[in-house]
N, C-alpha and C. Protein backbone atom coordinates (compact mmCIF):
# COMPACT_ATOMS: atom_id res chain seq x y z
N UNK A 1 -6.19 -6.37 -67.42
CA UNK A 1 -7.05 -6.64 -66.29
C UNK A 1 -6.22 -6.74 -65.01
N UNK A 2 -5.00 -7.24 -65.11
CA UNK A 2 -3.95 -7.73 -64.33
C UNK A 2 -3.69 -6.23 -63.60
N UNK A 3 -3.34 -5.72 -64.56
CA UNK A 3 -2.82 -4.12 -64.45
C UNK A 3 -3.71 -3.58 -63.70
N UNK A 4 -5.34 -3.37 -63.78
CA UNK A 4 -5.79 -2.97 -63.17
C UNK A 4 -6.27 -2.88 -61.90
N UNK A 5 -6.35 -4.14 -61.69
CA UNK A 5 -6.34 -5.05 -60.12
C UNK A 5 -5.38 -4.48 -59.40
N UNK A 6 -4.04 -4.58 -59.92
CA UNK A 6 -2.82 -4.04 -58.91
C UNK A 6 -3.26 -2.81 -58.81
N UNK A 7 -3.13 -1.74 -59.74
CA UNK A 7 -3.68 -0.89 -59.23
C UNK A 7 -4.31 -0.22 -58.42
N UNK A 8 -5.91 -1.10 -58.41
CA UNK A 8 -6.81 -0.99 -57.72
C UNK A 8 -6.25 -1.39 -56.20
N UNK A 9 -5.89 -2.37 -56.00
CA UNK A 9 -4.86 -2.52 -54.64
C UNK A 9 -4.14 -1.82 -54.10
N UNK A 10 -3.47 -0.99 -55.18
CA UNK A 10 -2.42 -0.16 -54.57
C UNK A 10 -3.33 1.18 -54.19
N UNK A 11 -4.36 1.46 -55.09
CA UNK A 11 -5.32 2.58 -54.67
C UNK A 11 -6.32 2.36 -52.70
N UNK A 12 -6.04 1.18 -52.66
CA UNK A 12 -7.00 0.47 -51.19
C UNK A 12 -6.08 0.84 -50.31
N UNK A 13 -4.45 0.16 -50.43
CA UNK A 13 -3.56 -0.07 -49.69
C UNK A 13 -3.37 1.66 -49.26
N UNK A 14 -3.28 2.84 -50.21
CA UNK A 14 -3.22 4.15 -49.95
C UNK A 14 -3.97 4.42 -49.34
N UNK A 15 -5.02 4.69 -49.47
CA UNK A 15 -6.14 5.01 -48.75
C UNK A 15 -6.19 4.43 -47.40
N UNK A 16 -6.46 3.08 -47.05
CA UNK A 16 -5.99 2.92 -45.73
C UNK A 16 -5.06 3.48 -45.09
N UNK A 17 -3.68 3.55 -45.91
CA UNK A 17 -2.72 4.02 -45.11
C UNK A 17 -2.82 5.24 -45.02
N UNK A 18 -3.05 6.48 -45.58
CA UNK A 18 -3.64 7.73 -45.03
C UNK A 18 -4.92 7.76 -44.23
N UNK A 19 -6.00 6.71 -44.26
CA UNK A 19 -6.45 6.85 -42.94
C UNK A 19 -6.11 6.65 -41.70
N UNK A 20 -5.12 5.51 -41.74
CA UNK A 20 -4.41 5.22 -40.28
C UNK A 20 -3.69 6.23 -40.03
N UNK A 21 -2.50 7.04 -40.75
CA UNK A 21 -1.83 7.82 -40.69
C UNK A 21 -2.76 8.67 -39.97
N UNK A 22 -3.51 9.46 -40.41
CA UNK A 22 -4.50 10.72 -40.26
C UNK A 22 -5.18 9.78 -38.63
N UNK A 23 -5.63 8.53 -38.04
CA UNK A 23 -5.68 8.48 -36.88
C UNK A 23 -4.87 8.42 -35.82
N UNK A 24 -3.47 8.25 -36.37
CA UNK A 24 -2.37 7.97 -35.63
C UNK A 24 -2.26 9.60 -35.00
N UNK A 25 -2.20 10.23 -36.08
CA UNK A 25 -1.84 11.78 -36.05
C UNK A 25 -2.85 12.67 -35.00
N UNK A 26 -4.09 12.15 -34.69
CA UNK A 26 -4.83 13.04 -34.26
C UNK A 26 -4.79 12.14 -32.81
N UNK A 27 -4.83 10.50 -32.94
CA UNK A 27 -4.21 10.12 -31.27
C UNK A 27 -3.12 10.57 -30.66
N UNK A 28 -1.50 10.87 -31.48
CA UNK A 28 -0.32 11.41 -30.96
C UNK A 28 -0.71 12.66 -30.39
N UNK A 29 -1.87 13.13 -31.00
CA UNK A 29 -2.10 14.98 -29.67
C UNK A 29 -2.74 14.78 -28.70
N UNK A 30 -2.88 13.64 -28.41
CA UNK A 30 -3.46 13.45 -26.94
C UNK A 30 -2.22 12.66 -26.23
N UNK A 31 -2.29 12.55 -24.96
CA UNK A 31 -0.71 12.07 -24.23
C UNK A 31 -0.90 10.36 -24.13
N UNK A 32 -0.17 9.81 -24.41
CA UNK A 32 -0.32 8.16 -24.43
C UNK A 32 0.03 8.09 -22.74
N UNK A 33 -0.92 7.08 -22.35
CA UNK A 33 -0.41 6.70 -20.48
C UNK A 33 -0.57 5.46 -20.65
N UNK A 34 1.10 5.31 -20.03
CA UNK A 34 1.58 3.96 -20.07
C UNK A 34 1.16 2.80 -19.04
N UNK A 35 0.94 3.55 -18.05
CA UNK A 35 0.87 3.01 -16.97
C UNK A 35 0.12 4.04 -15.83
N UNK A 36 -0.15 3.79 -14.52
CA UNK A 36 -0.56 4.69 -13.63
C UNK A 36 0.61 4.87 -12.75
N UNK A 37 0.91 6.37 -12.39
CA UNK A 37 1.92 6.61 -11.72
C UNK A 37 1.74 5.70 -10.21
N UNK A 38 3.45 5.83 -9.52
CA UNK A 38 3.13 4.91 -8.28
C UNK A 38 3.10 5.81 -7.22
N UNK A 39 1.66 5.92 -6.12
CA UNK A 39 1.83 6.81 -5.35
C UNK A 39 2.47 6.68 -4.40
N UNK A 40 3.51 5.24 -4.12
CA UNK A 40 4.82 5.39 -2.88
C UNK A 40 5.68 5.86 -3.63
N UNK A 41 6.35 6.87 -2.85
CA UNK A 41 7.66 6.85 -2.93
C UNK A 41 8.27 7.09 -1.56
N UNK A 42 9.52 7.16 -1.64
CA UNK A 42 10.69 7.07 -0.69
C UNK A 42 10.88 7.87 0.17
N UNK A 43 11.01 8.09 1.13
CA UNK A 43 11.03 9.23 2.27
C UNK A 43 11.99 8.68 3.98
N UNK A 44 11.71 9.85 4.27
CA UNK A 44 12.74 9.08 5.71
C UNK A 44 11.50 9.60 7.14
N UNK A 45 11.90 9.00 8.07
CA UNK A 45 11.03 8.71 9.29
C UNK A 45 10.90 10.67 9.66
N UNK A 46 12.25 11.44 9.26
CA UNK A 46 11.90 12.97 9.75
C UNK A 46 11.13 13.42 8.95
N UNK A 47 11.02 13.15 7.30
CA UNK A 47 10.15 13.90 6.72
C UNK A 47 8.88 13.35 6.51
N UNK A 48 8.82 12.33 7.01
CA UNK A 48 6.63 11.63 7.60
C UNK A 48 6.49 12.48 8.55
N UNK A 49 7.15 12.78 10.17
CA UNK A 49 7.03 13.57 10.84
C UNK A 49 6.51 15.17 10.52
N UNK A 50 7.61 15.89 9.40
CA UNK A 50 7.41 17.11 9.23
C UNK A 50 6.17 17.21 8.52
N UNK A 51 5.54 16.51 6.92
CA UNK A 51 4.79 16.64 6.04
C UNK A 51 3.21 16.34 6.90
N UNK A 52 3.31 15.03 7.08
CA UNK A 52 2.26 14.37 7.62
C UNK A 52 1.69 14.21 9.18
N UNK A 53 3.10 14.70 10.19
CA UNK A 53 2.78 15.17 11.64
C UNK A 53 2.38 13.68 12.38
N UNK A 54 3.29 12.42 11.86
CA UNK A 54 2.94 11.60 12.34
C UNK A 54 4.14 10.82 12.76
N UNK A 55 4.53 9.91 13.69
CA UNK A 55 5.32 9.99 14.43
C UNK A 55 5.52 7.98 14.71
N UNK A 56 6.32 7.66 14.52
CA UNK A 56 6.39 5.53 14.73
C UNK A 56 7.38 4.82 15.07
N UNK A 57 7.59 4.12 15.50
CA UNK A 57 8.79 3.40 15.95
C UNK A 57 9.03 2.15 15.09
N UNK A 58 10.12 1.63 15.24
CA UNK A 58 10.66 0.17 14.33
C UNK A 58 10.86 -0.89 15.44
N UNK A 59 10.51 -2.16 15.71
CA UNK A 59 11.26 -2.81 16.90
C UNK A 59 12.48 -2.61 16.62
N UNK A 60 13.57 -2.60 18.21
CA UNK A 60 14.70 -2.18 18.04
C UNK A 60 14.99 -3.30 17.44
N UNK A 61 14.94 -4.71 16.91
CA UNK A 61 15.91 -5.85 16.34
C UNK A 61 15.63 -5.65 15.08
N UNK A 62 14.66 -4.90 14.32
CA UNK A 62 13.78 -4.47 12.97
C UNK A 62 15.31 -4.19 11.69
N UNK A 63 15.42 -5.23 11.30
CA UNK A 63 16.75 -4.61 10.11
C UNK A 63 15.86 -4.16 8.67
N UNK A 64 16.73 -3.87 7.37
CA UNK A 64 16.40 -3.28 6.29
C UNK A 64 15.26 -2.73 6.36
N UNK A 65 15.12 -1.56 6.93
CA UNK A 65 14.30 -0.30 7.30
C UNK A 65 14.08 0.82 6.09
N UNK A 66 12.90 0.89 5.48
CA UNK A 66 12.68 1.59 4.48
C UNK A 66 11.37 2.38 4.77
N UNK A 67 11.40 3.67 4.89
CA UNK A 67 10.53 4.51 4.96
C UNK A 67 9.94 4.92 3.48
N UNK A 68 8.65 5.11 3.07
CA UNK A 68 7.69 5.71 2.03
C UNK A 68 6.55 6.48 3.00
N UNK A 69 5.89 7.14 1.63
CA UNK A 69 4.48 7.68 2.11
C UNK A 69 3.98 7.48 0.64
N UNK A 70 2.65 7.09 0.52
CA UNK A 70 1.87 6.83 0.03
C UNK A 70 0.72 8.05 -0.42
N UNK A 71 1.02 8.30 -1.65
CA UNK A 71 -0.44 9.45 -2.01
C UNK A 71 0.08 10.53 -1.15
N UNK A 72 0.54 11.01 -0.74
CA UNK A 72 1.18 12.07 0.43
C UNK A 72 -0.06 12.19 1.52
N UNK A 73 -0.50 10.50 2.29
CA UNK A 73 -1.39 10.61 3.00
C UNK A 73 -1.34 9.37 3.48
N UNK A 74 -0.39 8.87 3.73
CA UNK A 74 0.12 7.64 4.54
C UNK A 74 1.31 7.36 4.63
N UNK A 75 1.91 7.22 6.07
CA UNK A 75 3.26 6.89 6.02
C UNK A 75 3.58 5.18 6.18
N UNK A 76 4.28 4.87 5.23
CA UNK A 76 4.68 3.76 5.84
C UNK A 76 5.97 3.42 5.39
N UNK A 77 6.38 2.28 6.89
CA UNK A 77 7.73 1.63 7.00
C UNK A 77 7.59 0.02 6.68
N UNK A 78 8.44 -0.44 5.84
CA UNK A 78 9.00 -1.88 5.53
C UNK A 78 10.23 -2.02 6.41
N UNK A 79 10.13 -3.51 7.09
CA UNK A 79 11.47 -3.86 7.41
C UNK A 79 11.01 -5.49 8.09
N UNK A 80 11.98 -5.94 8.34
CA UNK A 80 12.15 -7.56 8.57
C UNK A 80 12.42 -7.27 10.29
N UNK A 81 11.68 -8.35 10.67
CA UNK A 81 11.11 -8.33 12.42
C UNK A 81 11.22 -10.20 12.40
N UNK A 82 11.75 -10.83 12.69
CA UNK A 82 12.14 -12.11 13.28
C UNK A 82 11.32 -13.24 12.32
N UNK A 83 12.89 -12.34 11.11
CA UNK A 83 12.64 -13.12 10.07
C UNK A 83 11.41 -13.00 9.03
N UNK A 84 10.42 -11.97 9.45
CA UNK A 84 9.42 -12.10 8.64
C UNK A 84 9.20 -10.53 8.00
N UNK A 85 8.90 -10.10 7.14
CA UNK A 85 8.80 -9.28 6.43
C UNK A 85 7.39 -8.55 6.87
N UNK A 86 7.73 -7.40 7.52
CA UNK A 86 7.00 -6.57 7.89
C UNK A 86 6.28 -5.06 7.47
N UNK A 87 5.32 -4.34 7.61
CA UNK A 87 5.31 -3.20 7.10
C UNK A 87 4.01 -2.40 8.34
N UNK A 88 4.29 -1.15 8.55
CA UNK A 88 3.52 -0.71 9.36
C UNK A 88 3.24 1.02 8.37
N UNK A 89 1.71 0.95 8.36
CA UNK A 89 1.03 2.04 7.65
C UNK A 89 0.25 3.03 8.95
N UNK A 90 0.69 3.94 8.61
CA UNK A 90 -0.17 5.43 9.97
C UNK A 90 -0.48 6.33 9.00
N UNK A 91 -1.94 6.54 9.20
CA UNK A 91 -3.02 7.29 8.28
C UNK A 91 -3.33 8.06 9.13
N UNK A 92 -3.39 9.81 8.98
CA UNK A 92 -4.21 10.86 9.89
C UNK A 92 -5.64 10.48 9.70
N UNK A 93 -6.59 10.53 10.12
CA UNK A 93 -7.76 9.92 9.56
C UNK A 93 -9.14 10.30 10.39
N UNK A 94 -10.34 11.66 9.99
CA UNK A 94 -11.52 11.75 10.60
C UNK A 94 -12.37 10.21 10.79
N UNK A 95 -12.12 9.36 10.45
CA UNK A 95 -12.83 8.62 10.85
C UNK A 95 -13.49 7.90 11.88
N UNK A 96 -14.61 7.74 12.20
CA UNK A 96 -15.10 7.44 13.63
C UNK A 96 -14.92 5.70 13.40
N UNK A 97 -14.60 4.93 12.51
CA UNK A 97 -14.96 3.85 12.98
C UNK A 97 -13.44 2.87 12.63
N UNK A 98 -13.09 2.11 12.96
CA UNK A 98 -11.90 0.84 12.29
C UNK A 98 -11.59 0.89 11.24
N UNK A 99 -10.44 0.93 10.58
CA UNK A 99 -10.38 0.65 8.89
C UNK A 99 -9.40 0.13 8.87
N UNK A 100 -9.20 -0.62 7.77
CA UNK A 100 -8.17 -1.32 7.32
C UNK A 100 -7.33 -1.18 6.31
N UNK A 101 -6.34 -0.31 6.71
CA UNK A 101 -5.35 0.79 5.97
C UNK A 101 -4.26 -0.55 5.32
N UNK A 102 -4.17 -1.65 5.50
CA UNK A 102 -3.15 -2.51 5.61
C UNK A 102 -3.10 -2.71 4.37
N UNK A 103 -3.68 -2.81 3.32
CA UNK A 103 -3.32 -3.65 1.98
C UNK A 103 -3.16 -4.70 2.13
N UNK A 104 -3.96 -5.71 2.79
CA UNK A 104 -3.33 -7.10 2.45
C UNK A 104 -5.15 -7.46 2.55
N UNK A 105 -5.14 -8.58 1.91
CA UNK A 105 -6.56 -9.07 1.38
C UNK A 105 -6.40 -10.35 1.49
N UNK A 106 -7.12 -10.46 2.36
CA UNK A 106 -7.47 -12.10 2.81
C UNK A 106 -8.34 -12.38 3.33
N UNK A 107 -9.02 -13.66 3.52
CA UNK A 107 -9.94 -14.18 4.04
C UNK A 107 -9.41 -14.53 5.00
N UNK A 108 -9.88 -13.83 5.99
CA UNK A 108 -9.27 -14.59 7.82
C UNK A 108 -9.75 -15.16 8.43
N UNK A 109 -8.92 -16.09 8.74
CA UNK A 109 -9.66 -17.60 9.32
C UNK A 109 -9.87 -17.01 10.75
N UNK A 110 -8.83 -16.54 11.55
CA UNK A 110 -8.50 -15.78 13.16
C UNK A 110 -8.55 -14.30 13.17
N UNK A 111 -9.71 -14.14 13.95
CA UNK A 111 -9.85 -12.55 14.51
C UNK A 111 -9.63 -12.62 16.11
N UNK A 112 -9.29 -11.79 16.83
CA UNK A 112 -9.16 -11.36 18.26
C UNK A 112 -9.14 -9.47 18.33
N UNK A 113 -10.07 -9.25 19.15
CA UNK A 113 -9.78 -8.20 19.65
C UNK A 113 -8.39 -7.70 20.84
N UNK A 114 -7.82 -7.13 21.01
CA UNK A 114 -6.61 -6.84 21.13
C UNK A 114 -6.16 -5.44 21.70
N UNK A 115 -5.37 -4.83 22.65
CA UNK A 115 -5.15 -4.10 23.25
C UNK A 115 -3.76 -3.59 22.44
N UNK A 116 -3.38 -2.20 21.97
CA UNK A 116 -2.39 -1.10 21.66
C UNK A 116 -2.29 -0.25 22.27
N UNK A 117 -1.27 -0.22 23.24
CA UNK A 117 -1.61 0.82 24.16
C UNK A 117 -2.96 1.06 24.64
N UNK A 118 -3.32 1.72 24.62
CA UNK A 118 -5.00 2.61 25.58
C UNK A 118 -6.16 1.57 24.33
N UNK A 119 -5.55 1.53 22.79
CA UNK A 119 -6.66 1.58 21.66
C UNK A 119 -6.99 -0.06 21.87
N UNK A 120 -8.34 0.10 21.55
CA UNK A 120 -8.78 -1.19 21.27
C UNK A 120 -8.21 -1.41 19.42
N UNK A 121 -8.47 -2.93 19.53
CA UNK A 121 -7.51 -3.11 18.22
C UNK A 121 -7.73 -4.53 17.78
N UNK A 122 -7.97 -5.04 16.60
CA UNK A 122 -8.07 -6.40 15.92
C UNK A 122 -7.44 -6.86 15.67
N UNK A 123 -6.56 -8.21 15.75
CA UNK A 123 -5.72 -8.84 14.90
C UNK A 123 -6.36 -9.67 14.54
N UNK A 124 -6.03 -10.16 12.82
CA UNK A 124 -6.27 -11.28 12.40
C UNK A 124 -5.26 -11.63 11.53
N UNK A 125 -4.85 -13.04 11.23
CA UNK A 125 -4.20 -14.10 10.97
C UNK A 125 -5.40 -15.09 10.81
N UNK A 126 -4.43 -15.66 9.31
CA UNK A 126 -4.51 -16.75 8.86
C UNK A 126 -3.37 -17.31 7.41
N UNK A 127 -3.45 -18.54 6.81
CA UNK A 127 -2.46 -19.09 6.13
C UNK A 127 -2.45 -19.02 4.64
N UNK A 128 -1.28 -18.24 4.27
CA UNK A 128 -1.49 -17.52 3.03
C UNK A 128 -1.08 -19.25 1.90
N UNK A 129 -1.56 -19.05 0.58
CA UNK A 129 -1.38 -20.21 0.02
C UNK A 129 0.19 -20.92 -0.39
N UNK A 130 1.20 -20.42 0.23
CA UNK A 130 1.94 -20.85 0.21
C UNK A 130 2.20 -21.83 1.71
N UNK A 131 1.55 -21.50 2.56
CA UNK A 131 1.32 -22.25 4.03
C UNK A 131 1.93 -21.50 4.93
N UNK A 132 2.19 -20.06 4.84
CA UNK A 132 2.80 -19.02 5.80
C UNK A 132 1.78 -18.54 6.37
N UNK A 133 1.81 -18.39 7.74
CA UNK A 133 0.84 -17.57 8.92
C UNK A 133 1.36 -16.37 8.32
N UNK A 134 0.14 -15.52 7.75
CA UNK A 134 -0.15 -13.76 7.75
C UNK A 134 -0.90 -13.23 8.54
N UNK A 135 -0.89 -11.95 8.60
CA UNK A 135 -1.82 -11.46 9.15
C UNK A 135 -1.53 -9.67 9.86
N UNK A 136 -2.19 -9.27 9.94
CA UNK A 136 -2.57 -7.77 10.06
C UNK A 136 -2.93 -7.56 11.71
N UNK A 137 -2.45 -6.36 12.15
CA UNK A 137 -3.42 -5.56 13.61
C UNK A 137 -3.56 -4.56 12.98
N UNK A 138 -4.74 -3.94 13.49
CA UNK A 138 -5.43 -2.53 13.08
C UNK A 138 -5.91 -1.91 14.08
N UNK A 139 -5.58 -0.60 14.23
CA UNK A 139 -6.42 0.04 15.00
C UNK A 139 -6.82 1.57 14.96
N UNK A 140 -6.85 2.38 15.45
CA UNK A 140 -7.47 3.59 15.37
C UNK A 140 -7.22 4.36 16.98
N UNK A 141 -6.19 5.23 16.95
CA UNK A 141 -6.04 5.94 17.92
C UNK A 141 -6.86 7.46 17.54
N UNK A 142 -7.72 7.47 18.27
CA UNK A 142 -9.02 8.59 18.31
C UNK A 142 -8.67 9.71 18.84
N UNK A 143 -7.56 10.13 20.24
CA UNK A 143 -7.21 11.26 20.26
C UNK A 143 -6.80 12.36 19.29
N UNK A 144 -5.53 12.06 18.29
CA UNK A 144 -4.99 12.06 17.84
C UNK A 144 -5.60 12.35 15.84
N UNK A 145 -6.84 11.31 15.92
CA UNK A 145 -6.81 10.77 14.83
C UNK A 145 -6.13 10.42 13.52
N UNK A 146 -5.38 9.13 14.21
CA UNK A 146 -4.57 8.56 13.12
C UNK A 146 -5.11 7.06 13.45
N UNK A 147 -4.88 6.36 11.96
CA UNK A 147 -5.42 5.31 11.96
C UNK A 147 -3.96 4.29 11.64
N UNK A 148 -3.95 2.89 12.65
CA UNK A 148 -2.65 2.41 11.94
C UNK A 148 -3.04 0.65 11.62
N UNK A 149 -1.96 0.30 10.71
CA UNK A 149 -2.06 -1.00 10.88
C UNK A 149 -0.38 -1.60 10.60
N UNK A 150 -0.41 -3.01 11.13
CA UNK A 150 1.15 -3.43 11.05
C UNK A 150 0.71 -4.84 10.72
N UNK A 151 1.17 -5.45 9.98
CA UNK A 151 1.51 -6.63 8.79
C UNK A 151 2.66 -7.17 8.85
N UNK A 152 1.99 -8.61 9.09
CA UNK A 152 3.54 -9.56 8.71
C UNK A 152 3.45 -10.85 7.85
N UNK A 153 4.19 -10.80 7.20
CA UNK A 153 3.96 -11.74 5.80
C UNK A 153 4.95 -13.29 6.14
N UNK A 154 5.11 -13.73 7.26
CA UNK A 154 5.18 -14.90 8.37
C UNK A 154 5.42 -14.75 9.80
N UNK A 155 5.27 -15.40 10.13
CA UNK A 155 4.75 -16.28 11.61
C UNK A 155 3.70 -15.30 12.28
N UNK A 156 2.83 -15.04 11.79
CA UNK A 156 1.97 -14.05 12.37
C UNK A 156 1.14 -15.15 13.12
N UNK A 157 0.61 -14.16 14.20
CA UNK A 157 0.16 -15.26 15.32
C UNK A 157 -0.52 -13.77 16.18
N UNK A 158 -1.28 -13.95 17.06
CA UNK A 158 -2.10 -12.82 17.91
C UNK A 158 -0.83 -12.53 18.87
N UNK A 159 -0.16 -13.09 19.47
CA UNK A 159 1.25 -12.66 20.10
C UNK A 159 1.77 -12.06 19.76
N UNK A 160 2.57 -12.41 18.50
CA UNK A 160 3.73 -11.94 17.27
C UNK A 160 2.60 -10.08 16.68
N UNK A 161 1.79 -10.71 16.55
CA UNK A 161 0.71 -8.96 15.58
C UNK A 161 0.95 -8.15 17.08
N UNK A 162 0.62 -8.22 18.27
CA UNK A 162 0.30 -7.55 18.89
C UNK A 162 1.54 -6.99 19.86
N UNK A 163 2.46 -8.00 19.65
CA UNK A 163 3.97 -7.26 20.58
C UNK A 163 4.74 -6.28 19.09
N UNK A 164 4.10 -7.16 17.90
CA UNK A 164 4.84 -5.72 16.67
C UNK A 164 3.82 -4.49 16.78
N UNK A 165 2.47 -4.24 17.13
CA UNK A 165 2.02 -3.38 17.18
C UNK A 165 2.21 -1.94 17.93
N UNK A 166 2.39 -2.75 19.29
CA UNK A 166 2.97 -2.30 20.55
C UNK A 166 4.35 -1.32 20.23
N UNK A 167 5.16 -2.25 19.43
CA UNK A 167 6.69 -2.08 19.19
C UNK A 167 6.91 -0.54 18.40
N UNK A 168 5.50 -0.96 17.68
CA UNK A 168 5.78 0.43 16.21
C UNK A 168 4.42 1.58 16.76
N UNK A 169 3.86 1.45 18.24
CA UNK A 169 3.18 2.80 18.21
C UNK A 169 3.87 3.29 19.36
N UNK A 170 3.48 4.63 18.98
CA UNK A 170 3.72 5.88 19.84
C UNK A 170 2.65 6.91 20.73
N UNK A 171 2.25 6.41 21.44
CA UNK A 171 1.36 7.54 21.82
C UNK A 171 1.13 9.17 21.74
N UNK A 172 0.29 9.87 21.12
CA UNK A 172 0.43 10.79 20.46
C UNK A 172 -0.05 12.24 21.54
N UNK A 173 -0.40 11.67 22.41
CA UNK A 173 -0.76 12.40 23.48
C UNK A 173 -1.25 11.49 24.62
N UNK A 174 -1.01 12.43 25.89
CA UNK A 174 -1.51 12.18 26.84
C UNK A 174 -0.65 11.10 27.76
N UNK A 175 -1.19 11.08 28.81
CA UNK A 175 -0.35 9.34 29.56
C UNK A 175 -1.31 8.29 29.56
N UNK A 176 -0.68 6.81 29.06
CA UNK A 176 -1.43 5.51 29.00
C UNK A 176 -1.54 5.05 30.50
C-alpha cells in the first residue's frame, strides 16, 4: 500500500512538473519585461538645440550642470542654483493653453501670476514634507511654441522661481 502511495506521488509530482515545465516553455517565447525603459537620457545643451530646435540658458553661478531630453520631446537641464537643486524642462508644444511640464506634484499652498520676459507665467510654492520651500514657474512662450517650466527643490519663493526663470529663458524671436 506504502509502495503504492509513493508511487502515486511520484506519478502527481511528474505531472505537475511537466506541466509547469510545458508553461515555463511557452512563457520563455514571449520576451520577459523587467522594467519600463527610462525615457531620459543624457545629452548636451548643442544636441537639444540641433534635435529638438530649442535653445536655454543656466544662471551663470548654476554648478553641476547636466543636460537630458526626455522621450526625444523635452529638453531638460539639472543643476544647483544657490544651494538648491534645480531643473528647467522646454517642451515644443501646439498647445493653446498653460501646462505643467514640471514633474513635481504638489498641493500648492502659493500661486502668483508672474512675468518671463514678454510671457505671462505662474509660480507656485509651497512646503514639501520635509519643511523645504518648493516650487515650480511655468509658462508658455506662444510665438515660438515652446512650453517651459523651472523647479527648485529649496528656498523657492515667487522672487527666487521668477529671477531662475528669467535666468534660464531665451527669447526665441523677436525684441522684448
Amino acid at each position: 500500500m506504502m509502495k503504492k502511495l509513493l508511487m502515486f506521488a511520484g506519478v502527481v509530482v511528474m505531472i505537475c512538473s511537466c506541466s509547469s515545465k510545458k508553461s515555463f516553455t511557452t512563457g520563455a517565447s514571449r520576451q520577459a519585461v523587467v522594467g519600463m525603459p527610462n525615457p531620459i537620457r543624457e545629452s548636451t545643451q548643442a544636441e537639444i538645440l540641433e534635435l529638438l530646435g530649442i535653445a536655454f540658458a543656466v544662471p551663470e553661478s548654476a554648478s553641476d550642470i547636466r543636460y537630458a531630453i526626455i522621450a526625444n520631446e523635452t529638453a531638460q537641464v539639472d543643476f544647483m542654483w544657490r544651494n538648491a537643486k534645480c531643473t528647467c524642462r522646454v517642451q515644443p508644444s501646439s498647445e493653446l493653453e498653460l501646462k505643467d511640464i514640471s514633474g513635481f506634484y504638489y498641493t500648492w499652498k502659493n500661486e502668483a501670476d508672474v512675468q518671463v520676459g514678454y510671457n505671462d507665467a505662474k509660480a507656485k510654492w509651497t512646503t514639501d514634507e520635509s519643511g523645504e520651500s518648493v516650487g515650480i514657474c511655468i509658462w508658455w512662450d506662444a510665438a515660438p511654441g515652446i512650453m517651459y517650466s523651472v523647479s527648485m527643490k529649496k528656498n523657492a519663493s515667487k522672487e527666487n522661481l521668477v529671477e531662475l526663470a528669467n535666468a534660464v529663458y531665451i527669447q526665441m524671436q523677436g525684441d522684448a
